[in-house]
N, C-alpha and C. Protein backbone atom coordinates (compact mmCIF):
# COMPACT_ATOMS: atom_id res chain seq x y z
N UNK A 1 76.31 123.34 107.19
CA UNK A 1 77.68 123.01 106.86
C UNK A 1 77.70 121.95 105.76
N UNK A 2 78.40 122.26 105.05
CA UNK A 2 78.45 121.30 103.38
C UNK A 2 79.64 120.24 104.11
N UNK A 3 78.96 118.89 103.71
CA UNK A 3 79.62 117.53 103.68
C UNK A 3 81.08 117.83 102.65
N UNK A 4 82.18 117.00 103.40
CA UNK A 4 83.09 117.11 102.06
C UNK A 4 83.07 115.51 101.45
N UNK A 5 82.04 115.90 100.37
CA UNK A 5 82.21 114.69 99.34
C UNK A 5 83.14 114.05 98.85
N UNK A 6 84.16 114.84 98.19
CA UNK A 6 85.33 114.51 97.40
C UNK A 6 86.26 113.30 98.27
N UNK A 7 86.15 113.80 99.70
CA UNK A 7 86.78 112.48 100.39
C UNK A 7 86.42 111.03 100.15
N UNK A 8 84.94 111.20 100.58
CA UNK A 8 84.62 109.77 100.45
C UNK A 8 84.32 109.57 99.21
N UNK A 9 84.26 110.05 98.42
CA UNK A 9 84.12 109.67 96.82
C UNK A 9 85.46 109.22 96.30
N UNK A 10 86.15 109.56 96.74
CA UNK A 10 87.85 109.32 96.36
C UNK A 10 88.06 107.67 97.12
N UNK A 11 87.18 107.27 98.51
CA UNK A 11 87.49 106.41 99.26
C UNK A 11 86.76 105.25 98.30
N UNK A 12 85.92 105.36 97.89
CA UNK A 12 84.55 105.04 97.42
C UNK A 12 85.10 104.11 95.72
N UNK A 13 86.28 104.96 94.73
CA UNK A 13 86.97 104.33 94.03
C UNK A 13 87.86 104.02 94.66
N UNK A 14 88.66 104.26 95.32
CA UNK A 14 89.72 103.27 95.58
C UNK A 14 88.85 101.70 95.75
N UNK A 15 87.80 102.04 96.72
CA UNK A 15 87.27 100.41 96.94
C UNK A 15 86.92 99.94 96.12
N UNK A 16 86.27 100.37 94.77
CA UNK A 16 85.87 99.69 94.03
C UNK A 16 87.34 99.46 93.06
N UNK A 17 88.27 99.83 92.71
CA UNK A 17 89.59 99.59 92.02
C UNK A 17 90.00 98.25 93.17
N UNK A 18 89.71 98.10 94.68
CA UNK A 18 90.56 96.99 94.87
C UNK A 18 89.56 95.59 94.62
N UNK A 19 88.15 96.00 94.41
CA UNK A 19 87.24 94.68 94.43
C UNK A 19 87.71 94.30 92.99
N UNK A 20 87.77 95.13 92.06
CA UNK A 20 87.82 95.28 90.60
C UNK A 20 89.31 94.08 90.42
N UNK A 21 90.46 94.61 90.85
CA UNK A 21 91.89 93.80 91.18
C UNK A 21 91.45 92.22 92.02
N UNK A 22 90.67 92.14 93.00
CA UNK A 22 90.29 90.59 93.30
C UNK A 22 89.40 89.82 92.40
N UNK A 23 88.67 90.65 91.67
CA UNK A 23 87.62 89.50 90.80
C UNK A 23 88.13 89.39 89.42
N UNK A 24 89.70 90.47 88.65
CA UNK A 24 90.26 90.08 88.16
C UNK A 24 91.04 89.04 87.78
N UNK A 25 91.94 88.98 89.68
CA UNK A 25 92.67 87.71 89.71
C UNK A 25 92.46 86.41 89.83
N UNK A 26 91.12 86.57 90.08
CA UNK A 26 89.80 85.46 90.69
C UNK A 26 89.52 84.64 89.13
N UNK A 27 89.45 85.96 88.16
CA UNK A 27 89.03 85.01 86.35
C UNK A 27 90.62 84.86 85.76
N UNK A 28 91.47 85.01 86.28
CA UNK A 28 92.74 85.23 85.62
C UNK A 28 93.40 83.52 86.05
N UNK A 29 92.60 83.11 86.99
CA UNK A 29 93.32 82.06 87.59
C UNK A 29 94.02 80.70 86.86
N UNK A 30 92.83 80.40 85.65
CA UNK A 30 93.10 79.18 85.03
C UNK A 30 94.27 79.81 84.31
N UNK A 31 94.77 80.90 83.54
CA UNK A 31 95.18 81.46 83.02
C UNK A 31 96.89 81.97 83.88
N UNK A 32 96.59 82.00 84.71
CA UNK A 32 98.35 82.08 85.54
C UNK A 32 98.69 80.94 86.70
N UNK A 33 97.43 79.68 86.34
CA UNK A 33 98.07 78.60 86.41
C UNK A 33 98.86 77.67 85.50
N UNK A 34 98.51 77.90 84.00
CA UNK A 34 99.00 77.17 82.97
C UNK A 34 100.69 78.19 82.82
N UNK A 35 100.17 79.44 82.66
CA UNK A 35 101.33 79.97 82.35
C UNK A 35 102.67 80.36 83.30
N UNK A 36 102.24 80.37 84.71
CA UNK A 36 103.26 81.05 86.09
C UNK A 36 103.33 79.82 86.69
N UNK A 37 102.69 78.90 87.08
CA UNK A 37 101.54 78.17 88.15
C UNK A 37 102.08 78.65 89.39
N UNK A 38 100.67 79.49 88.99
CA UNK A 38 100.28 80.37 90.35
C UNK A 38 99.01 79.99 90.47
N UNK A 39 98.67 79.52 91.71
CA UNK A 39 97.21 79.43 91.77
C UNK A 39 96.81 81.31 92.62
N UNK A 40 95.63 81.54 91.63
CA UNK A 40 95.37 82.79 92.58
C UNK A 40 93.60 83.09 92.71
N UNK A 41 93.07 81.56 92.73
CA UNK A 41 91.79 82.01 93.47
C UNK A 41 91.40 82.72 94.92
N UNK A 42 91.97 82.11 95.72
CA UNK A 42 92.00 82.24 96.91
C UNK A 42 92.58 83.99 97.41
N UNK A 43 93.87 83.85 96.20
CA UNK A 43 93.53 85.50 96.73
C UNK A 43 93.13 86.80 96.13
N UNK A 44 92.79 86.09 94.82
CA UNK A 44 91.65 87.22 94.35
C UNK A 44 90.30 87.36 95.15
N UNK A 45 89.92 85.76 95.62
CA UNK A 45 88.78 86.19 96.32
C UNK A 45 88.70 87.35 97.75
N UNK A 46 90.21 86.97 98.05
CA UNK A 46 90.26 87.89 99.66
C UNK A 46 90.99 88.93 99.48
N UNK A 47 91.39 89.60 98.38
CA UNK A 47 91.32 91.13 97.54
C UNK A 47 89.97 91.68 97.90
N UNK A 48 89.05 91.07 97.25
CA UNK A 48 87.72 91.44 96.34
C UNK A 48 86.86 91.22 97.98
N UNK A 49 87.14 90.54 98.54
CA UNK A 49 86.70 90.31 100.86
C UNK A 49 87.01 91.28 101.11
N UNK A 50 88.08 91.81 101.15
CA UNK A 50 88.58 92.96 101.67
C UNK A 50 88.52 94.02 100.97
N UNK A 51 88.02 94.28 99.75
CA UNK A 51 87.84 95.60 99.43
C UNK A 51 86.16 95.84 99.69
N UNK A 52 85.25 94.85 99.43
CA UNK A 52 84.13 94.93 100.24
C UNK A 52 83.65 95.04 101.16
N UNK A 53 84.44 94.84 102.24
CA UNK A 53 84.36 95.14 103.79
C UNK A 53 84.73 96.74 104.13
N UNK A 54 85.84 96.97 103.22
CA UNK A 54 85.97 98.83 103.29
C UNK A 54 85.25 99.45 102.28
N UNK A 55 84.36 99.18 101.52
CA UNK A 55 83.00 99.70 101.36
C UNK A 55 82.25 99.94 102.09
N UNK A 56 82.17 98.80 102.72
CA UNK A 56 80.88 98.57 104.07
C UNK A 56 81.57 99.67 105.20
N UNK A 57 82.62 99.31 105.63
CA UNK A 57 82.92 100.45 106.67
C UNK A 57 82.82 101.65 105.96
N UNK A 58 83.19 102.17 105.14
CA UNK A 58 83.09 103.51 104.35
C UNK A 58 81.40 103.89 104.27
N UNK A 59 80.93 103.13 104.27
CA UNK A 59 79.43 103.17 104.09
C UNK A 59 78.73 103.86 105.66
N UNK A 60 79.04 103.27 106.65
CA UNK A 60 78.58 102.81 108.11
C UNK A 60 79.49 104.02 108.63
N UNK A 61 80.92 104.57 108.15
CA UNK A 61 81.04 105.51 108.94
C UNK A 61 80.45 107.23 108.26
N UNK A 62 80.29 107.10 107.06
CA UNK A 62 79.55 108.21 106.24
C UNK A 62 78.24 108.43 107.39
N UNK A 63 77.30 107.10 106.96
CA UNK A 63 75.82 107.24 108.03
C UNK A 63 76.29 108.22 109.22
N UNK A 64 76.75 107.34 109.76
CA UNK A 64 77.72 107.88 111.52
C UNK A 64 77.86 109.59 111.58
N UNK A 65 78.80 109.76 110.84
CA UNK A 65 79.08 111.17 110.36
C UNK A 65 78.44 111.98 110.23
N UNK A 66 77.01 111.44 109.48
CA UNK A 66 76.06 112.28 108.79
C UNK A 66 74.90 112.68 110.35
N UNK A 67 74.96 111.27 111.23
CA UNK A 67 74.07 111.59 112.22
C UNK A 67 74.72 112.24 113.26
N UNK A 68 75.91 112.06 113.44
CA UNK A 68 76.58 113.36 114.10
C UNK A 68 76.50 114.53 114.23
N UNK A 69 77.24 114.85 112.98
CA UNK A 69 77.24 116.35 112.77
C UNK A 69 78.37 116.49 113.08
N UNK A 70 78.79 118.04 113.11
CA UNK A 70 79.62 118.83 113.23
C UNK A 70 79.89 118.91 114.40
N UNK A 71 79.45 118.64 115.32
CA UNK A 71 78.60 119.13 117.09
C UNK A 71 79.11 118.02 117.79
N UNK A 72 79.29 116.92 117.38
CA UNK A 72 79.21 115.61 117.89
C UNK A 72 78.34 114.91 118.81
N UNK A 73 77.02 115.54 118.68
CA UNK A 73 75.67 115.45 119.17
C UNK A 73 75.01 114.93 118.16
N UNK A 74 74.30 114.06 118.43
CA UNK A 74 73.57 113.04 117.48
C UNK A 74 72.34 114.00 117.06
N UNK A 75 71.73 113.80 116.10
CA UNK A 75 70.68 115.23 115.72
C UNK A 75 69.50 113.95 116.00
């Protein structure tokens, strides 16, 4: 039975588009403090936390999946 890739490959950019959006706002900071004052280290960093953590789960449930199977019997 063929894996459907396209899912988690689709999951796979999204995560990297939201780490991409926290380490943006993370260098943007000195820069929309002078001009907004907005400070936005803190939450570019926990963008870029949280899109790394659903990597990691995306990662850990692929494995899972893969040792499953179809069967839901561990091979």
């Amino acid at each position: 039975m063929k894996e459907p890739v396209g899912k988690y490959r689709k999951y796979e950019i999204a995560t990297y588009i939201i780490m991409a959006v926290g380490v943006i706002l993370f260098l943007l900071t000195p820069l929309l403090i002078r001009w907004f004052k907005f400070d936005s280290d803190v939450l570019g960093l926990l963008v870029f936390l949280i899109g790394l953590a659903m990597f990691v789960v995306g990662i850990i449930v692929r494995f899972i999946m893969r040792k499953v199977g179809s069967h839901g019997q561990i091979k």
